[in-house]
Protein backbone atom coordinates (compact mmCIF):
# COMPACT_ATOMS: atom_id res chain seq x y z
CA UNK A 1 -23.02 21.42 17.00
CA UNK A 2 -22.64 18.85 13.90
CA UNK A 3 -26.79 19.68 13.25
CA UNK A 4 -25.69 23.34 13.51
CA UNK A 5 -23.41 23.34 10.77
CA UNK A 6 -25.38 21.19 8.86
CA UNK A 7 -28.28 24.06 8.85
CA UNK A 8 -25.55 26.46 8.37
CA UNK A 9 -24.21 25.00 4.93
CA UNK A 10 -27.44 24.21 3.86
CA UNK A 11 -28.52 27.93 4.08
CA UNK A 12 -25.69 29.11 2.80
CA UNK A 13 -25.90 26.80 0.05
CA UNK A 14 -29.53 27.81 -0.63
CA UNK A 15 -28.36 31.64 -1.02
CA UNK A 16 -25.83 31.02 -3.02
CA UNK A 17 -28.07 29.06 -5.41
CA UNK A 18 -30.76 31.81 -5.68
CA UNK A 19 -28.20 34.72 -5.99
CA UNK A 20 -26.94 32.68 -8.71
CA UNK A 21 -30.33 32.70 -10.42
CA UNK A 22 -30.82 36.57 -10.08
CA UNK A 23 -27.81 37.01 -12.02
CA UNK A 24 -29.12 34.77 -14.61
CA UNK A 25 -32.31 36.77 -15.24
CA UNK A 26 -30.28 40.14 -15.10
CA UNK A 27 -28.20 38.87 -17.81
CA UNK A 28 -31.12 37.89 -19.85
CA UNK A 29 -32.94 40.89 -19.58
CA UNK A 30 -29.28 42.90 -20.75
CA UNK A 31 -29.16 40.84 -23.97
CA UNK A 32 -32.92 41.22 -24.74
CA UNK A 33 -32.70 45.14 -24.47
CA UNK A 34 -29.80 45.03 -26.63
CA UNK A 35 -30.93 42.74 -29.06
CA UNK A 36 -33.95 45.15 -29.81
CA UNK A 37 -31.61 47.59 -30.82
CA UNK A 38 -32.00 48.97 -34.29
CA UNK A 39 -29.01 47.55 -36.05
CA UNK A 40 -27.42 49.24 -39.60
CA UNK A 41 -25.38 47.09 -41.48
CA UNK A 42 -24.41 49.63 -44.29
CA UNK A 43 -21.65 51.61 -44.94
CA UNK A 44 -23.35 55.13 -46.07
CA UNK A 45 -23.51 57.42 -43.04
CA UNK A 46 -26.26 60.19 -42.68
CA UNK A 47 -26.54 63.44 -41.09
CA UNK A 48 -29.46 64.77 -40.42
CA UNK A 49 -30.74 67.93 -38.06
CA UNK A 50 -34.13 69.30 -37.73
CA UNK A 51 -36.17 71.47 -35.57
CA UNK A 52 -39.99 72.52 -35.60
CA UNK A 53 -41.50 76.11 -34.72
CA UNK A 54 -45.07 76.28 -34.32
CA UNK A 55 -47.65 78.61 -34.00
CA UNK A 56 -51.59 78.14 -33.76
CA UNK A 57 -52.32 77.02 -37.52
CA UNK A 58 -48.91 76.21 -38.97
CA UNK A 59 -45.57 74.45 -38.23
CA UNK A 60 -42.55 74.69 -40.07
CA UNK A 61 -40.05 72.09 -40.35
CA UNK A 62 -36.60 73.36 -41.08
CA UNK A 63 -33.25 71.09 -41.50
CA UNK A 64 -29.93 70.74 -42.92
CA UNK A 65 -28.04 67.38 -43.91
CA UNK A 66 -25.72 65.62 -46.23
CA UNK A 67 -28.16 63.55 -48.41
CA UNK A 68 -27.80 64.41 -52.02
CA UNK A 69 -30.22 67.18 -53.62
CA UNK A 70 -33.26 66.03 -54.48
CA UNK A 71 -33.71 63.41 -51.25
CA UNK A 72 -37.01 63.56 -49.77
CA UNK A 73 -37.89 64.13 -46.16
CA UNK A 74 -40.97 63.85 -44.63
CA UNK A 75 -42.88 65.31 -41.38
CA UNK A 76 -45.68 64.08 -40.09
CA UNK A 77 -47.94 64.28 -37.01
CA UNK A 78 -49.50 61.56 -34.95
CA UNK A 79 -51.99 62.30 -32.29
CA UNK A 80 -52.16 61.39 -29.09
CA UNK A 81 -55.30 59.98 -27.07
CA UNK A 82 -57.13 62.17 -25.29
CA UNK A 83 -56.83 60.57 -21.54
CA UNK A 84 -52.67 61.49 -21.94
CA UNK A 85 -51.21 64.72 -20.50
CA UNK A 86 -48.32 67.25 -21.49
CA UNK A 87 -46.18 65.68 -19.15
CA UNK A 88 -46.41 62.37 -20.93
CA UNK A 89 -45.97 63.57 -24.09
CA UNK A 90 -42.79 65.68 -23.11
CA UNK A 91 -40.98 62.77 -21.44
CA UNK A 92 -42.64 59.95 -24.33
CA UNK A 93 -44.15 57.87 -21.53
CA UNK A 94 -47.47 57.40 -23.77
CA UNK A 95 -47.64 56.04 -27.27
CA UNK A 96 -49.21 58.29 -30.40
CA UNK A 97 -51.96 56.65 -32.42
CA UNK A 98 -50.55 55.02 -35.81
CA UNK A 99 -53.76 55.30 -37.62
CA UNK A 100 -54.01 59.32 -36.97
CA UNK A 101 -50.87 60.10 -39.03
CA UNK A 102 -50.79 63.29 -41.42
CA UNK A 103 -47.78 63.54 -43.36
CA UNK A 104 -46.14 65.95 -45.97
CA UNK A 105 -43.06 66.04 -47.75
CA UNK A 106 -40.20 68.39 -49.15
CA UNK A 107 -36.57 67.75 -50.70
CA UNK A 108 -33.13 68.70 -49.88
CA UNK A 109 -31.96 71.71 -52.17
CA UNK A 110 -28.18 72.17 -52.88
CA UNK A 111 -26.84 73.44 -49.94
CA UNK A 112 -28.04 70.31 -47.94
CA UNK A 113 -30.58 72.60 -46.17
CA UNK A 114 -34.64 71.64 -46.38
CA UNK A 115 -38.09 73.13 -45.29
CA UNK A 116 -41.67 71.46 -44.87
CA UNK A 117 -44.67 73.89 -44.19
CA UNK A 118 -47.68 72.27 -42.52
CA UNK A 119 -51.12 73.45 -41.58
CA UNK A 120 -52.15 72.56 -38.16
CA UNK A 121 -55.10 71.40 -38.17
CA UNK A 122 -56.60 71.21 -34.72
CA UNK A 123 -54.05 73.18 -32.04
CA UNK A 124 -56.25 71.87 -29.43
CA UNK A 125 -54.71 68.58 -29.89
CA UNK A 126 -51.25 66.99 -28.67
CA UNK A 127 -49.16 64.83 -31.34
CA UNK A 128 -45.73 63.54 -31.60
CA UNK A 129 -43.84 65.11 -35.08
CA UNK A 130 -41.62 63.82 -36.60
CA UNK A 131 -39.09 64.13 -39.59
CA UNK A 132 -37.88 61.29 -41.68
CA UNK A 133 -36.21 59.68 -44.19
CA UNK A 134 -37.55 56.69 -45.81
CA UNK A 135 -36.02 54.80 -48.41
CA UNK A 136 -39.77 53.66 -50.50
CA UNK A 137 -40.18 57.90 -50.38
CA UNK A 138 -36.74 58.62 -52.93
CA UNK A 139 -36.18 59.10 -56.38
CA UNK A 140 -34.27 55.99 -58.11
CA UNK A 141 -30.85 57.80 -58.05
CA UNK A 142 -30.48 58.51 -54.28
CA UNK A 143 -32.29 54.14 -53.86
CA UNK A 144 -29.22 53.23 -55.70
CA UNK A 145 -27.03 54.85 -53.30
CA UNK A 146 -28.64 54.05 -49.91
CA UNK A 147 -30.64 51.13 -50.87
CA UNK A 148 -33.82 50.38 -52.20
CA UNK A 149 -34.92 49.29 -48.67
CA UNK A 150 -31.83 51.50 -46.92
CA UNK A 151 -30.02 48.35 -46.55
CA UNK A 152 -26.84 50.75 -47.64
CA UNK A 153 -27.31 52.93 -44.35
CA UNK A 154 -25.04 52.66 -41.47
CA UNK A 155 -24.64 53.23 -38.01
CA UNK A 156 -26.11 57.05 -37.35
CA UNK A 157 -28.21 58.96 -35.04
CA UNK A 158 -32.28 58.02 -35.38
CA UNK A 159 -31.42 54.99 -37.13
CA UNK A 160 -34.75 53.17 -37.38
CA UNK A 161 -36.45 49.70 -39.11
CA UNK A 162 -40.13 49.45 -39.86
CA UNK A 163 -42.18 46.62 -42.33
CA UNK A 164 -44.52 47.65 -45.22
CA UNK A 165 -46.37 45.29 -46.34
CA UNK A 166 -44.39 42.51 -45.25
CA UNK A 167 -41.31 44.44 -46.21
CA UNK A 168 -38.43 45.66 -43.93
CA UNK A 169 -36.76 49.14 -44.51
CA UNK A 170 -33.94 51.02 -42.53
CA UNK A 171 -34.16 54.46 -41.86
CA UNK A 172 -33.56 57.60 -40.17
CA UNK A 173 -36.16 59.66 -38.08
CA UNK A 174 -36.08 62.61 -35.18
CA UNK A 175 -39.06 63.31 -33.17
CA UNK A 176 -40.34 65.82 -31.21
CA UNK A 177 -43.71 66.56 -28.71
CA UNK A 178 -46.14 69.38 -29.46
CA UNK A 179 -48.35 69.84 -26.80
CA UNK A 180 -51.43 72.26 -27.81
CA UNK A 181 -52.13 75.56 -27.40
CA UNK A 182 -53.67 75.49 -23.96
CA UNK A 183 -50.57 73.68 -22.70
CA UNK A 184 -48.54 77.20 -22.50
CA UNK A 185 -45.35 78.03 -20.96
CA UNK A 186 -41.85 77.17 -22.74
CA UNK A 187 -43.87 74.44 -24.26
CA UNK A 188 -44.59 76.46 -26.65
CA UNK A 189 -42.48 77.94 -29.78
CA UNK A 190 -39.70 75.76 -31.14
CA UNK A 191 -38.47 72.28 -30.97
CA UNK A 192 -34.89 70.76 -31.95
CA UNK A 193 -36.23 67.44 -32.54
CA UNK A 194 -33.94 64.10 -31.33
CA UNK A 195 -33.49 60.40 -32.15
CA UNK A 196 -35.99 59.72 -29.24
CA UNK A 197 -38.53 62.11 -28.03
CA UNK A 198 -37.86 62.45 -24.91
CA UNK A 199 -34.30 64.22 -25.67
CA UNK A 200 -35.98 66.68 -27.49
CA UNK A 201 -35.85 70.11 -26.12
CA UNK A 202 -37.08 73.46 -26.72
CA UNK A 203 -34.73 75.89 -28.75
């Protein structure tokens, strides 16, 4: 009986031990996903709303927000490999290529409102679009209000940080899929684009 119990506490105590451990690593993985966060410090809130429509050679980018007149936006494309389907592209399971980005930008006008034109190129292909605004992109007069890295910007929807040449800049960016021509279906039209891709949905 005595050797029973003996095997019985040490089990016990053995389960105990690794349930304690799993805990650990949950809690670890918790604080990493929250640490990669994009964090704004700032106080200047944006607002910023876009959609694409698309047909085979152009795409308009249309938007309204509360940056000052004058602000630049810009859309760009970046295609996707070859090897990845619609479906990945729709839910953002597969990454765009960085080095195949075509950009163009416009400027907000005085009712808030903006509108970039672009030529597509190849409607064969798939990219992710995007609209954004970047801090290096502005005039001196709207730098000195958000930051001449965007440092000034807080807490908003598509709140994003990328480097340029060793530099870090905050700022704000909703994307979108468009899948090509061949694709079909409700895939094809107009866009309201999110903070992450895979909330965007037709409109």
């Amino acid at each position: 009986m005595n050797r029973f119990k003996v095997l019985t506490v040490v089990s016990l105590s053995f389960l105990f031990l690794l349930l304690s451990g799993c805990r650990v690593v949950l809690v670890d993985e918790t604080l990493e996903e929250t640490a990669a966060e994009p964090e704004a410090k700032g106080k200047e809130t944006i607002s910023l709303q876009s959609s694409v429509q698309f047909s085979k050679d152009k795409l308009v980018f249309r938007g309204v927000t509360d940056l000052p007149k004058g602000a630049v936006i810009e859309a760009s494309l970046k295609e996707y490999p070859e090897d990845v389907t619609v479906e990945q592209v729709i839910n953002a399971t597969a990454q765009p290529l960085d080095e195949s980005k075509i950009s163009q930008t416009g400027e907000v006008e005085d009712d808030g409102s903006f509108l970039i034109v672009m030529k597509r190129e190849n409607p064969e292909k798939r990219y992710q679009v995007s609209i954004q605004f970047r801090p290096e992109l502005q005039p001196q007069p709207v730098k000195d209000q958000y930051g001449e890295n965007g440092e000034n910007i807080g807490p908003a929807e598509g709140v994003f940080q990328y480097e340029i040449d060793q530099s870090h800049y905050t700022g704000i960016a909703l994307y979108g899929p468009l899948p090509n021509l061949s694709d079909g279906g409700f895939y094809r039209g107009k866009w309201d684009l999110r903070e992450t891709q895979n909330k965007s949905r037709p409109s």
